[in-house]
N, C-alpha and C. Protein backbone atom coordinates (compact mmCIF):
# COMPACT_ATOMS: atom_id res chain seq x y z
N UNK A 1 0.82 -1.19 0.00
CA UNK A 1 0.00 0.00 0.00
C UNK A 1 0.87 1.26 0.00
N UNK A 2 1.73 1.23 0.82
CA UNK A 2 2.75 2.46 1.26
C UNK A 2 3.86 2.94 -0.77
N UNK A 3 3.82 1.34 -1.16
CA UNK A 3 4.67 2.07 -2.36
C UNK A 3 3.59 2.28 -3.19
N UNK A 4 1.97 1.89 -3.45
CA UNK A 4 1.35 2.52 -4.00
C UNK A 4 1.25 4.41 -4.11
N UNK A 5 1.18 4.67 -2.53
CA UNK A 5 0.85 5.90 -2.57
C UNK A 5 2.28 6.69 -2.97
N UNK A 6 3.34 5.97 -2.63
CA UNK A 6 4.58 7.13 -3.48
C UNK A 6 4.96 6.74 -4.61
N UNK A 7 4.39 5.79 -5.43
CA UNK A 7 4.54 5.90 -7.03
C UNK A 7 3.43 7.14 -7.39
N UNK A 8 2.20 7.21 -6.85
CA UNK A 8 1.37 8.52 -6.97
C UNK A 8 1.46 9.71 -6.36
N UNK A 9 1.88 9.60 -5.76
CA UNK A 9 2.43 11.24 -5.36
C UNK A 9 3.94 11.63 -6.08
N UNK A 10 4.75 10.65 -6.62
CA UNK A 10 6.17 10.56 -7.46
C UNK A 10 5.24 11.31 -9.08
N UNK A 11 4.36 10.78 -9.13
CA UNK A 11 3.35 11.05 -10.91
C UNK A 11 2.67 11.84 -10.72
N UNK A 12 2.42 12.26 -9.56
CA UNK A 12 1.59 13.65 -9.70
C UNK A 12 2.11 14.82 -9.59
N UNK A 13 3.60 14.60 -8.95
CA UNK A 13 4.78 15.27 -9.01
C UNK A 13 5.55 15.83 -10.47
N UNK A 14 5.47 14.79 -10.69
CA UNK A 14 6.01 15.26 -12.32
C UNK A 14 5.11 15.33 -13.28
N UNK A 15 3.87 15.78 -13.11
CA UNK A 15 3.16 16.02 -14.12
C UNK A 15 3.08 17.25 -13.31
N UNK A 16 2.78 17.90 -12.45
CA UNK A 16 3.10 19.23 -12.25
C UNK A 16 4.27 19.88 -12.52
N UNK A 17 5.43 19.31 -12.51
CA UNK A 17 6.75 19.27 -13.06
C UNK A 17 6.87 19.99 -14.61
N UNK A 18 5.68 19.01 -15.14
CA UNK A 18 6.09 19.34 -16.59
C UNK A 18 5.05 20.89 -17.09
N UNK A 19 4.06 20.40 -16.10
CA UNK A 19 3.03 22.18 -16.59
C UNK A 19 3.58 23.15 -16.17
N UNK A 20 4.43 23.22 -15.16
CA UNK A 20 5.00 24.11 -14.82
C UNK A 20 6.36 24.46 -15.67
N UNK A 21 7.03 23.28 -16.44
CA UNK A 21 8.14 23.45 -17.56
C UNK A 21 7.16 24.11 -18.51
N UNK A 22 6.04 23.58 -19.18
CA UNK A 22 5.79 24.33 -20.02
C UNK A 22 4.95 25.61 -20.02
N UNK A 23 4.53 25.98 -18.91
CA UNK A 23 4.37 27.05 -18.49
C UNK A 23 5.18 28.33 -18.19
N UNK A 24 6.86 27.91 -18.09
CA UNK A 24 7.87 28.73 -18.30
C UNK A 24 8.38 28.42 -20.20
N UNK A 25 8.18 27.96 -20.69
CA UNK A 25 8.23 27.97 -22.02
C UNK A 25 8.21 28.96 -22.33
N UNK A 26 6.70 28.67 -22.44
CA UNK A 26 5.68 29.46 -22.75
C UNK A 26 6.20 31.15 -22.15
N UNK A 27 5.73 31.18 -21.38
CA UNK A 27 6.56 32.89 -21.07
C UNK A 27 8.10 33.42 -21.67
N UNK A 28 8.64 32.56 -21.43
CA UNK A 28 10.35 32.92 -22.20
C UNK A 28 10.33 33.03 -23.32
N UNK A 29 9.32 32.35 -23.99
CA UNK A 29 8.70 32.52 -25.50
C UNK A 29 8.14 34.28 -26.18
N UNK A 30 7.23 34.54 -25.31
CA UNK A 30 6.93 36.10 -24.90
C UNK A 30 7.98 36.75 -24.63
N UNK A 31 8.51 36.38 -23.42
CA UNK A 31 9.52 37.52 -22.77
C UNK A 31 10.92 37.67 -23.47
N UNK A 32 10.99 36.46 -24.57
CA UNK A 32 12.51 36.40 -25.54
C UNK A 32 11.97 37.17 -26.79
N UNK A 33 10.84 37.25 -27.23
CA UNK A 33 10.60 37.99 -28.14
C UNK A 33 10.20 37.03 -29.25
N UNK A 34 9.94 36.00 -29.32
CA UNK A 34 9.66 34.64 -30.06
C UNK A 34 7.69 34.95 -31.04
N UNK A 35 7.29 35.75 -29.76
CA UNK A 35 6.05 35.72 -30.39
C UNK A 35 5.66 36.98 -31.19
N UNK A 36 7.31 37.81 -31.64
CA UNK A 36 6.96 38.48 -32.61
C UNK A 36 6.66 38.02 -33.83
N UNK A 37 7.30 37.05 -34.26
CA UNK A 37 7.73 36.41 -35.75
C UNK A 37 6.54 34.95 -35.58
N UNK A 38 6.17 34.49 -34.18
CA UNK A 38 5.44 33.10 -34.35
C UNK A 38 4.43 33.25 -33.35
N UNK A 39 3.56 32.43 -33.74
CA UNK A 39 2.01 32.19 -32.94
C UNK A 39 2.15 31.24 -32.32
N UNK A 40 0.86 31.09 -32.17
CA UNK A 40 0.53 29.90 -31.21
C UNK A 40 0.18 28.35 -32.17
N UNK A 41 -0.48 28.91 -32.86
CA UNK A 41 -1.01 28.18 -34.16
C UNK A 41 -1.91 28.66 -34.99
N UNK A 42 -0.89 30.14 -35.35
CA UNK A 42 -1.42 30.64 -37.08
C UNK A 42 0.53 31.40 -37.12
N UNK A 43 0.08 30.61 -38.92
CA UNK A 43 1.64 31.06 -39.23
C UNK A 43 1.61 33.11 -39.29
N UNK A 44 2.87 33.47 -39.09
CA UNK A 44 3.36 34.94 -38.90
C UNK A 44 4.52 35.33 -39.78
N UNK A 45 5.45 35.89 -39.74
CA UNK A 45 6.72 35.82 -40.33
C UNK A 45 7.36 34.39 -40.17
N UNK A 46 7.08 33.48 -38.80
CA UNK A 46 7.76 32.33 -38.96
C UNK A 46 6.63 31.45 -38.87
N UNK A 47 6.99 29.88 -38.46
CA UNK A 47 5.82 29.18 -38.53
C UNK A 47 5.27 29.09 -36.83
N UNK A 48 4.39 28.71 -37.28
CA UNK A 48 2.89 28.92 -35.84
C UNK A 48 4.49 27.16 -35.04
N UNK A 49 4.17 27.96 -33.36
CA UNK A 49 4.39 27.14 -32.37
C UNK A 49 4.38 25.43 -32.97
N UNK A 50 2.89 25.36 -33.41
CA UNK A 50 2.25 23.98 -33.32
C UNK A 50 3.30 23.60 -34.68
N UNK A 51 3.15 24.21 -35.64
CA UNK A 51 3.52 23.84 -36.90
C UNK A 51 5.22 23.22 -36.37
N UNK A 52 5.82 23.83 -35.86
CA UNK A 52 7.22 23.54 -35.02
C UNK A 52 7.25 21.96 -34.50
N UNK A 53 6.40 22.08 -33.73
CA UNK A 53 5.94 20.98 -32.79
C UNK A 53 5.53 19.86 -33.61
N UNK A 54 5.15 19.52 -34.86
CA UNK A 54 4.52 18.85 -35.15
C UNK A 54 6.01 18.77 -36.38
N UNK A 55 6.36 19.42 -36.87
CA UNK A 55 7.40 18.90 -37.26
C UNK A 55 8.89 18.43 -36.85
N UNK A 56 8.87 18.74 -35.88
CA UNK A 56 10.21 17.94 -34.91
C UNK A 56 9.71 16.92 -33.97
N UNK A 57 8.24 16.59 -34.41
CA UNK A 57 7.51 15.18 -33.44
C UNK A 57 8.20 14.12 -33.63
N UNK A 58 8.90 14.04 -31.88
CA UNK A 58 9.78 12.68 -32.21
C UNK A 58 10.95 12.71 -32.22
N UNK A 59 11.11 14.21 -32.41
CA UNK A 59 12.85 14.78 -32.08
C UNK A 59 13.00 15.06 -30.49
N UNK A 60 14.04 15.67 -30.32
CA UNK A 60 14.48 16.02 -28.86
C UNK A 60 14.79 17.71 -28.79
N UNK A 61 14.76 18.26 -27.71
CA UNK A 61 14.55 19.54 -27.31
C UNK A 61 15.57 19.80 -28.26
N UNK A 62 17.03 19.17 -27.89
CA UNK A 62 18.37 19.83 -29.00
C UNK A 62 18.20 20.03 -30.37
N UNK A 63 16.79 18.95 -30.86
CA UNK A 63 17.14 19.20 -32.36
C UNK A 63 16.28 20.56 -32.49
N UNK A 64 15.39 20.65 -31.49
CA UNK A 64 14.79 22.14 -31.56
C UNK A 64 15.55 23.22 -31.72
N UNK A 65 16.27 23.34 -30.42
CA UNK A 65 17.37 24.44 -30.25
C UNK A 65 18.77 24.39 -31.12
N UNK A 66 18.85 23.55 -31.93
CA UNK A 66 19.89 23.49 -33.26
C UNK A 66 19.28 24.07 -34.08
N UNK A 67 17.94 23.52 -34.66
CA UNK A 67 17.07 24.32 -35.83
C UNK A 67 16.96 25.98 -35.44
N UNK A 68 16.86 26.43 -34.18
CA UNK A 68 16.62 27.59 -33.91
C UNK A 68 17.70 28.60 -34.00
N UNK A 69 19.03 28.09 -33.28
CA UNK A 69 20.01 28.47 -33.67
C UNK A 69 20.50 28.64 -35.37
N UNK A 70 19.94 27.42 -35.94
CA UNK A 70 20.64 27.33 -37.91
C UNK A 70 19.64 28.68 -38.39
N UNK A 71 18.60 28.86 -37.54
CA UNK A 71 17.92 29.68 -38.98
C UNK A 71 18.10 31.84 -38.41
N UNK A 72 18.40 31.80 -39.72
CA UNK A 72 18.89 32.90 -39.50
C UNK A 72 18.83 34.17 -38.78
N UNK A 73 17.05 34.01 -38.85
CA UNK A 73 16.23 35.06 -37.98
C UNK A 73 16.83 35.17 -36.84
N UNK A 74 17.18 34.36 -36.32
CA UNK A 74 17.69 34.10 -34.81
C UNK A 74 18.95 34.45 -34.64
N UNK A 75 19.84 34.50 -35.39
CA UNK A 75 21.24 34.55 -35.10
C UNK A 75 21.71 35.60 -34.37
N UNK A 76 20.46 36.84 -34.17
CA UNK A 76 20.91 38.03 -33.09
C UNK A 76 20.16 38.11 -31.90
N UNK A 77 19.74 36.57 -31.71
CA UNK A 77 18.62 36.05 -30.53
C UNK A 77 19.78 36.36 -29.68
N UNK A 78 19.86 37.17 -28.05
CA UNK A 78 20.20 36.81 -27.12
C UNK A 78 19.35 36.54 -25.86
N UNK A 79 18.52 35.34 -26.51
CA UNK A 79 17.93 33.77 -25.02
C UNK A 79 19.68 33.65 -25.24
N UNK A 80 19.18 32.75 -24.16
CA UNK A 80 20.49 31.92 -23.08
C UNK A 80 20.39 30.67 -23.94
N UNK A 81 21.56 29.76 -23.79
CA UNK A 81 20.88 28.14 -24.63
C UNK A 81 19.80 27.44 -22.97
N UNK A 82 19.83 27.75 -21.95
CA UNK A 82 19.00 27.59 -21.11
C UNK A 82 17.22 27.77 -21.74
N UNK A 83 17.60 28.80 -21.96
CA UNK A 83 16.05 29.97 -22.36
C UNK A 83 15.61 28.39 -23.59
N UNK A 84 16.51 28.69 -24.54
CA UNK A 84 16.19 28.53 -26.10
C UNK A 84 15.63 26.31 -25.33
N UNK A 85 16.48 26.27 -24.38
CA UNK A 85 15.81 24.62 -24.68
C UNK A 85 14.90 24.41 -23.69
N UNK A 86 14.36 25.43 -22.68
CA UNK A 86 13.02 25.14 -21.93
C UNK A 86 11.79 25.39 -23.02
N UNK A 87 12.12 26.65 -24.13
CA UNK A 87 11.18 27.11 -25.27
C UNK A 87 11.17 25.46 -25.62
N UNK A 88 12.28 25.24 -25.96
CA UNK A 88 12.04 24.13 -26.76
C UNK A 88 11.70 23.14 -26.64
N UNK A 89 12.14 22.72 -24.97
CA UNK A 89 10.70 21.61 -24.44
C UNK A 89 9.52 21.56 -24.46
N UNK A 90 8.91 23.04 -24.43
CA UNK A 90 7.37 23.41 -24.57
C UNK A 90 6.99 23.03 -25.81
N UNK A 91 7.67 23.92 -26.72
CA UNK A 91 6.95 23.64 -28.05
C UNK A 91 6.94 21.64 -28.53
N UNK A 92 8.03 21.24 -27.99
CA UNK A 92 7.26 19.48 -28.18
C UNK A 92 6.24 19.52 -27.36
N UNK A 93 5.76 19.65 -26.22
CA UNK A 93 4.28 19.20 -25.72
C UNK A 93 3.26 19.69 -26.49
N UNK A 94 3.47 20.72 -27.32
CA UNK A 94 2.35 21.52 -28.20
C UNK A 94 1.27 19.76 -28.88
C-alpha cells in the first residue's frame, strides 16, 4: 500500500513538473521575443508554435534548439541556450 501511494504522489509530481516546464516555455517565448515572428497556431513571419511541434515530433529539445540556432532570424537572438531549450521543451508538448 505504502509504495502505491509514493509511485502517486512521485506522478503527480512530475506532471506538475512538466506544466509548470511548459508554463515557463511558454513565457520565455513572450519575454525572448519569439512571439513576434510566431504564434501559437497561425503562421506569422515564422511558422505557428504547433507547426514547429509537429514537425520535430519525435525529435528532442536539441534538435529544436539546433534548428533555432541554424535559422537565420535568430542569429541576433540573445535567449540563453538555457532559455532557447526550456522554449524548446514546450513547443514538443504543443
Amino acid at each position: 500500500m505504502k509504495l502505491i501511494s509514493i509511485a502517486v504522489v512521485t506522478a503527480v509530481a512530475l506532471a506538475a513538473a512538466g506544466i509548470a516546464q511548459a508554463q515557463d516555455g511558454a513565457a520565455l517565448a513572450q519575454k525572448s521575443g519569439c512571439m513576434t515572428c510566431h504564434a501559437l497556431d497561425a503562421k506569422k513571419m515564422g511558422p505557428s508554435f504547433k507547426d514547429a511541434a509537429a514537425k520535430f515530433k519525435g525529435k528532442t529539445d536539441a534538435d529544436v534548439v539546433a534548428a533555432i540556432k541554424a535559422s537565420k532570424p535568430h542569429a541576433s537572438s540573445k535567449a540563453s541556450d538555457d532559455d532557447l531549450k526550456a522554449v524548446s521543451k514546450w513547443i514538443l508538448t504543443l
